[in-house]
PDB file of N, CA and C in Angstrom:
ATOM      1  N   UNK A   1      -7.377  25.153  14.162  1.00  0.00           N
ATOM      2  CA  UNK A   1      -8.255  25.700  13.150  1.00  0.00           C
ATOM      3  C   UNK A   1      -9.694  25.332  13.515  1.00  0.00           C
ATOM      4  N   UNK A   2     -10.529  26.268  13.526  1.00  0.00           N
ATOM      5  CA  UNK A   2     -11.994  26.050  13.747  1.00  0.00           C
ATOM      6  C   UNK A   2     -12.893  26.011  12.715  1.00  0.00           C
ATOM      7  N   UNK A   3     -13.927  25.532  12.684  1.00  0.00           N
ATOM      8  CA  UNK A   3     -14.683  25.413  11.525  1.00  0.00           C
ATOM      9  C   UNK A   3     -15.142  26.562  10.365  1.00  0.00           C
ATOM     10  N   UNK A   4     -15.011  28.081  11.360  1.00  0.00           N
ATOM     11  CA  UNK A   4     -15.288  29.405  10.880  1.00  0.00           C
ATOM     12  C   UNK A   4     -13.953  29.405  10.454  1.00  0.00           C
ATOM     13  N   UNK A   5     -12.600  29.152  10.422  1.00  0.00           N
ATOM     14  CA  UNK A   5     -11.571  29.632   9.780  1.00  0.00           C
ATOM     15  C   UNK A   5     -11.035  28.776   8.258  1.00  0.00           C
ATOM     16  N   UNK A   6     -12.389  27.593   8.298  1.00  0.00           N
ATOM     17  CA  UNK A   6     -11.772  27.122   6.681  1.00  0.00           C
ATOM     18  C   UNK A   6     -13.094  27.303   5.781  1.00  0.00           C
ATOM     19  N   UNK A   7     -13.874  28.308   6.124  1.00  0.00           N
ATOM     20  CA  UNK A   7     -14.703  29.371   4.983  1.00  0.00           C
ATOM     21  C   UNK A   7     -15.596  28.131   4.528  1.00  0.00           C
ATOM     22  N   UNK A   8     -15.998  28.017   3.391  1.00  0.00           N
ATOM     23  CA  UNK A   8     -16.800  27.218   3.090  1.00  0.00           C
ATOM     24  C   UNK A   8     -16.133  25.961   2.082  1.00  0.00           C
ATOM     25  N   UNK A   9     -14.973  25.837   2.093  1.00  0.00           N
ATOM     26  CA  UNK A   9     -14.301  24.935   1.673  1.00  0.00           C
ATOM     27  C   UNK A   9     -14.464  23.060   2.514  1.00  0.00           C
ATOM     28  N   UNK A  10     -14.712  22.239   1.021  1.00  0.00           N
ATOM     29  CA  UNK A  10     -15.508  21.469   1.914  1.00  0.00           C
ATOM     30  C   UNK A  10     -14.668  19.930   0.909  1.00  0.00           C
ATOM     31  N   UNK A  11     -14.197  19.085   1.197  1.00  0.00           N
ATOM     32  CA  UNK A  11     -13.356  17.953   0.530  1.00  0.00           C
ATOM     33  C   UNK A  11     -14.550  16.478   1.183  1.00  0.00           C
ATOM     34  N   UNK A  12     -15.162  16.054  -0.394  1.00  0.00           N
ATOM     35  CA  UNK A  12     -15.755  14.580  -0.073  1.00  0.00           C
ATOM     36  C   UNK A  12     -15.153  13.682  -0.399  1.00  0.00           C
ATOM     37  N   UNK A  13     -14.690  12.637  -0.081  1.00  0.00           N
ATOM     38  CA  UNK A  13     -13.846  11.378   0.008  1.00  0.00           C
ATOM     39  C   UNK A  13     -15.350  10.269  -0.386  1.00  0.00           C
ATOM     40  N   UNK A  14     -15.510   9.841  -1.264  1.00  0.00           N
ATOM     41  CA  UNK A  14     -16.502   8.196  -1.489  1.00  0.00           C
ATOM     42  C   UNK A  14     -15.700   6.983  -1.698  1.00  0.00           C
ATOM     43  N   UNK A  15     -15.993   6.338  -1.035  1.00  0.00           N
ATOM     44  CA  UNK A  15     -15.350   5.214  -0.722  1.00  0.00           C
ATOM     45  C   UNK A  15     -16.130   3.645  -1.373  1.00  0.00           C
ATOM     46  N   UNK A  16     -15.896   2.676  -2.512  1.00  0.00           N
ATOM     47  CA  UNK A  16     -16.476   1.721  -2.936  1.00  0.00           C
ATOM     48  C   UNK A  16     -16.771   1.104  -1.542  1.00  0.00           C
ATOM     49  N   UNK A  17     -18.583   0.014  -2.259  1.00  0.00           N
ATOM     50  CA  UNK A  17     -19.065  -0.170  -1.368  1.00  0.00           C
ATOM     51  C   UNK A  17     -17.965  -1.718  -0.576  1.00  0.00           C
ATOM     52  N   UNK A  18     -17.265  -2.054  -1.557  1.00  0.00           N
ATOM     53  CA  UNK A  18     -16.220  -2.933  -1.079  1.00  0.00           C
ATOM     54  C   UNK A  18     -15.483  -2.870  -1.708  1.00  0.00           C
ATOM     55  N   UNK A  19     -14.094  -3.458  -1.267  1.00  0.00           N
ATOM     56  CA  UNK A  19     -12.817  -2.975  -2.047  1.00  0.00           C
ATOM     57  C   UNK A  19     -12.737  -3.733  -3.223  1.00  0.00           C
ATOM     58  N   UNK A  20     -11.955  -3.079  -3.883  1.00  0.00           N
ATOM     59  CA  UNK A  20     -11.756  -3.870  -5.205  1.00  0.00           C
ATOM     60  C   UNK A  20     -11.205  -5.253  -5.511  1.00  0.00           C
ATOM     61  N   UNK A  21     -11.009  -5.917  -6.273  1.00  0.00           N
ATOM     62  CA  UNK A  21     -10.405  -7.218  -6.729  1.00  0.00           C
ATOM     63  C   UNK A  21      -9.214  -6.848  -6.768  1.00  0.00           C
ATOM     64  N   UNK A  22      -8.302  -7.491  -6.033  1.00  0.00           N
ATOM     65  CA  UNK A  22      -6.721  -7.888  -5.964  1.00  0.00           C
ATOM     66  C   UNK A  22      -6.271  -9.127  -7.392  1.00  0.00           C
ATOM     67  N   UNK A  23      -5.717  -8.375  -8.017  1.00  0.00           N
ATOM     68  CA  UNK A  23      -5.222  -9.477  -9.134  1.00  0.00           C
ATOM     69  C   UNK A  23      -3.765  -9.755  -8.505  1.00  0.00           C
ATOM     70  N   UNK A  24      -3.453 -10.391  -9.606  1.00  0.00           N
ATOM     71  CA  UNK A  24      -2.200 -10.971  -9.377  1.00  0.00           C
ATOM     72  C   UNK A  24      -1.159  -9.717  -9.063  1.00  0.00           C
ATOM     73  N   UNK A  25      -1.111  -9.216 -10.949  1.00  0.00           N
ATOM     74  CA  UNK A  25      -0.074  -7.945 -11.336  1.00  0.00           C
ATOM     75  C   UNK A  25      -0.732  -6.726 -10.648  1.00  0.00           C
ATOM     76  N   UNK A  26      -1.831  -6.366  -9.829  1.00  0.00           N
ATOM     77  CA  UNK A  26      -2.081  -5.275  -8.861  1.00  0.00           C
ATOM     78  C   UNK A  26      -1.215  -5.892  -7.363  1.00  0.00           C
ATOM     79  N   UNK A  27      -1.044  -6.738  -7.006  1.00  0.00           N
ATOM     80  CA  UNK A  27      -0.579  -7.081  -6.074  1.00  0.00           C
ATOM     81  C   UNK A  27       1.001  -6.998  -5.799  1.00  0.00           C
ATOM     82  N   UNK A  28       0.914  -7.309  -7.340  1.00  0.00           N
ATOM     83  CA  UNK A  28       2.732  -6.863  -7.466  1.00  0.00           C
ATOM     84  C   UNK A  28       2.927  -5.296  -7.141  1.00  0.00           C
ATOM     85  N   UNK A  29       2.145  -4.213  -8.223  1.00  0.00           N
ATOM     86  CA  UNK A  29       2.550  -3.223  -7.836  1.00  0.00           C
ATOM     87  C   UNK A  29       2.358  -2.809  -6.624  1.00  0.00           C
ATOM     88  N   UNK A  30       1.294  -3.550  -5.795  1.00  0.00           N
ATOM     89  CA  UNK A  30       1.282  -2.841  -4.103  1.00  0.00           C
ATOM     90  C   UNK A  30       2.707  -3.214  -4.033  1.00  0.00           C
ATOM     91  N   UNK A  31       3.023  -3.887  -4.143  1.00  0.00           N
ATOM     92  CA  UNK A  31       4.167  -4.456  -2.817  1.00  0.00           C
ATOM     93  C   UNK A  31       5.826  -4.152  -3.578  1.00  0.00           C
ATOM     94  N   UNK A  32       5.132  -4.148  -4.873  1.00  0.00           N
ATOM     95  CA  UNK A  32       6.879  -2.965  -5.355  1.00  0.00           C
ATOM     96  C   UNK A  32       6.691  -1.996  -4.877  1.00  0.00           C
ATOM     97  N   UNK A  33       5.674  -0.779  -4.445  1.00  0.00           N
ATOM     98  CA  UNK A  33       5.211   0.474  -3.580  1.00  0.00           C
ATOM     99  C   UNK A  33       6.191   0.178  -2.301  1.00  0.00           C
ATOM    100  N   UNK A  34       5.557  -1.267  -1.840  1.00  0.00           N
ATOM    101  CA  UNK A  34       6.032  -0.703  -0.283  1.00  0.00           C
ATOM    102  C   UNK A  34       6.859  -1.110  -0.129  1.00  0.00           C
ATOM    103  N   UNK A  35       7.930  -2.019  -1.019  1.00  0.00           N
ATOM    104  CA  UNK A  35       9.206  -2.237  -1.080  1.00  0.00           C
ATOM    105  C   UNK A  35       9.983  -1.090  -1.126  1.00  0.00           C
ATOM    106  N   UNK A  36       9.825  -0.085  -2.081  1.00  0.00           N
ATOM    107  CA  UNK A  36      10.431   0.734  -2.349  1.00  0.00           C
ATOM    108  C   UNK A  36      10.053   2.007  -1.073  1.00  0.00           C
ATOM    109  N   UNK A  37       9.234   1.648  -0.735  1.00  0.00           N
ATOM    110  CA  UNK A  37       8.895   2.730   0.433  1.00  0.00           C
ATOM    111  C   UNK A  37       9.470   2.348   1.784  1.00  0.00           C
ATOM    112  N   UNK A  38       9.787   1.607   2.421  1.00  0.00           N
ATOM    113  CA  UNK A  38      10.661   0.562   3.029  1.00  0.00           C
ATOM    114  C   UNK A  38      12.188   0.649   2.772  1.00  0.00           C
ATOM    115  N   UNK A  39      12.668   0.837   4.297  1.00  0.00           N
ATOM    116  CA  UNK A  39      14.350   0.775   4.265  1.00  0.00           C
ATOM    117  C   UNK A  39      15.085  -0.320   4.725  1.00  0.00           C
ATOM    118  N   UNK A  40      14.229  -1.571   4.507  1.00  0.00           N
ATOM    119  CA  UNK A  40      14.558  -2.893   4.764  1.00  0.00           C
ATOM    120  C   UNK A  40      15.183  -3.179   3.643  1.00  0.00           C
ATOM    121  N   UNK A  41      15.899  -4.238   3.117  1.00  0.00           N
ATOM    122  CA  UNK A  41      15.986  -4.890   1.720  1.00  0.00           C
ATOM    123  C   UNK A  41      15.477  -6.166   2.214  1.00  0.00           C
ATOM    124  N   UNK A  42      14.219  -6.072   0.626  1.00  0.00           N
ATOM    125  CA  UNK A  42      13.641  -7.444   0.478  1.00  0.00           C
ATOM    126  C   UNK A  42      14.132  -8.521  -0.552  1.00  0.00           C
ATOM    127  N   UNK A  43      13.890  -9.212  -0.208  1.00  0.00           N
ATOM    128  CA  UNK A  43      14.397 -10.351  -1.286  1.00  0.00           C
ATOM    129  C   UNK A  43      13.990 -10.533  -2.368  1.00  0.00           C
ATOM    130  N   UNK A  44      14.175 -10.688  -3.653  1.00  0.00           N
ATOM    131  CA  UNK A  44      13.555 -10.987  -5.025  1.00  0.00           C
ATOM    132  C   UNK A  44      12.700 -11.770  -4.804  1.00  0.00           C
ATOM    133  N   UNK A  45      12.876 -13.165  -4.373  1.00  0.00           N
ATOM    134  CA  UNK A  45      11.992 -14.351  -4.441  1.00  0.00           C
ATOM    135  C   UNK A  45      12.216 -14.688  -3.152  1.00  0.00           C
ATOM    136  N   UNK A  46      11.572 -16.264  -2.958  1.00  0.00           N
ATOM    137  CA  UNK A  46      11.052 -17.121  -1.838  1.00  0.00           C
ATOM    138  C   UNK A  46      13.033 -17.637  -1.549  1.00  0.00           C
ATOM    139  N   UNK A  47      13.115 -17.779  -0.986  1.00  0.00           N
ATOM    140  CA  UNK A  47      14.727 -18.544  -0.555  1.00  0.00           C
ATOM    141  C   UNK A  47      14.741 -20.152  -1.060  1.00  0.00           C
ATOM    142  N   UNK A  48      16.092 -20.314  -1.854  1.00  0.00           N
ATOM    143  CA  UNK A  48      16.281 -21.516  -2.403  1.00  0.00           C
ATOM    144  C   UNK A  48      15.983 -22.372  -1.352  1.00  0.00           C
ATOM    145  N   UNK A  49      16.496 -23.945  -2.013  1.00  0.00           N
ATOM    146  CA  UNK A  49      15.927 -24.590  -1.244  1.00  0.00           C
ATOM    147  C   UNK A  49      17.661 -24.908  -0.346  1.00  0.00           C
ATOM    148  N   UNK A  50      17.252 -25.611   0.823  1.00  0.00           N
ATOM    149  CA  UNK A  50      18.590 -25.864   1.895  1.00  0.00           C
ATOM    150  C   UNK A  50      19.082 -24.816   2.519  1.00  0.00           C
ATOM    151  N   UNK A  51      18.648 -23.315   1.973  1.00  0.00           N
ATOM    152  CA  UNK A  51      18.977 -22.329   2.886  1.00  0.00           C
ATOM    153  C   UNK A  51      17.573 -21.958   3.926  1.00  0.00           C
ATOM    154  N   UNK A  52      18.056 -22.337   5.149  1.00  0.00           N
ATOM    155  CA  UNK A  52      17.324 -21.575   6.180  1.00  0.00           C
ATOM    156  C   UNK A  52      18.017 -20.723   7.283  1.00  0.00           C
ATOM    157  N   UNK A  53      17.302 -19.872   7.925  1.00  0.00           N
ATOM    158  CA  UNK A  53      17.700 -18.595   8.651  1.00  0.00           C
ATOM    159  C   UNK A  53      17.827 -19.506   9.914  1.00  0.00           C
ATOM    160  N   UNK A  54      16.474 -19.986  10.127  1.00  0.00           N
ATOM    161  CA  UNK A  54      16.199 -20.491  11.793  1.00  0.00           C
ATOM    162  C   UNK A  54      17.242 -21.886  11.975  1.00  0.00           C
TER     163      UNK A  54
END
């Protein structure tokens, strides 16, 4: 597609001058997002204690 074939149609994106504040409960919902976007299974919480992988 060349610039003459998308007419005068024109999309602005503004972007804050820095990103926003990460709270706690925003942080949760990122990462329930990418849990759920993700075909891994993640764990609820941190691993009890006496269980290790390594």
């Amino acid at each position: 597609m060349t610039a003459d074939d998308r007419g005068s149609e024109r999309i602005t994106v503004r972007f804050p001058p820095e990103p926003p504040v990460l709270t706690r409960q925003s942080s949760r919902i990122l990462l329930a997002i990418l849990v759920e976007l993700t075909e891994i299974e993640a764990p609820d919480g941190p691993p009890g204690k006496g269980t290790h992988d390594c």
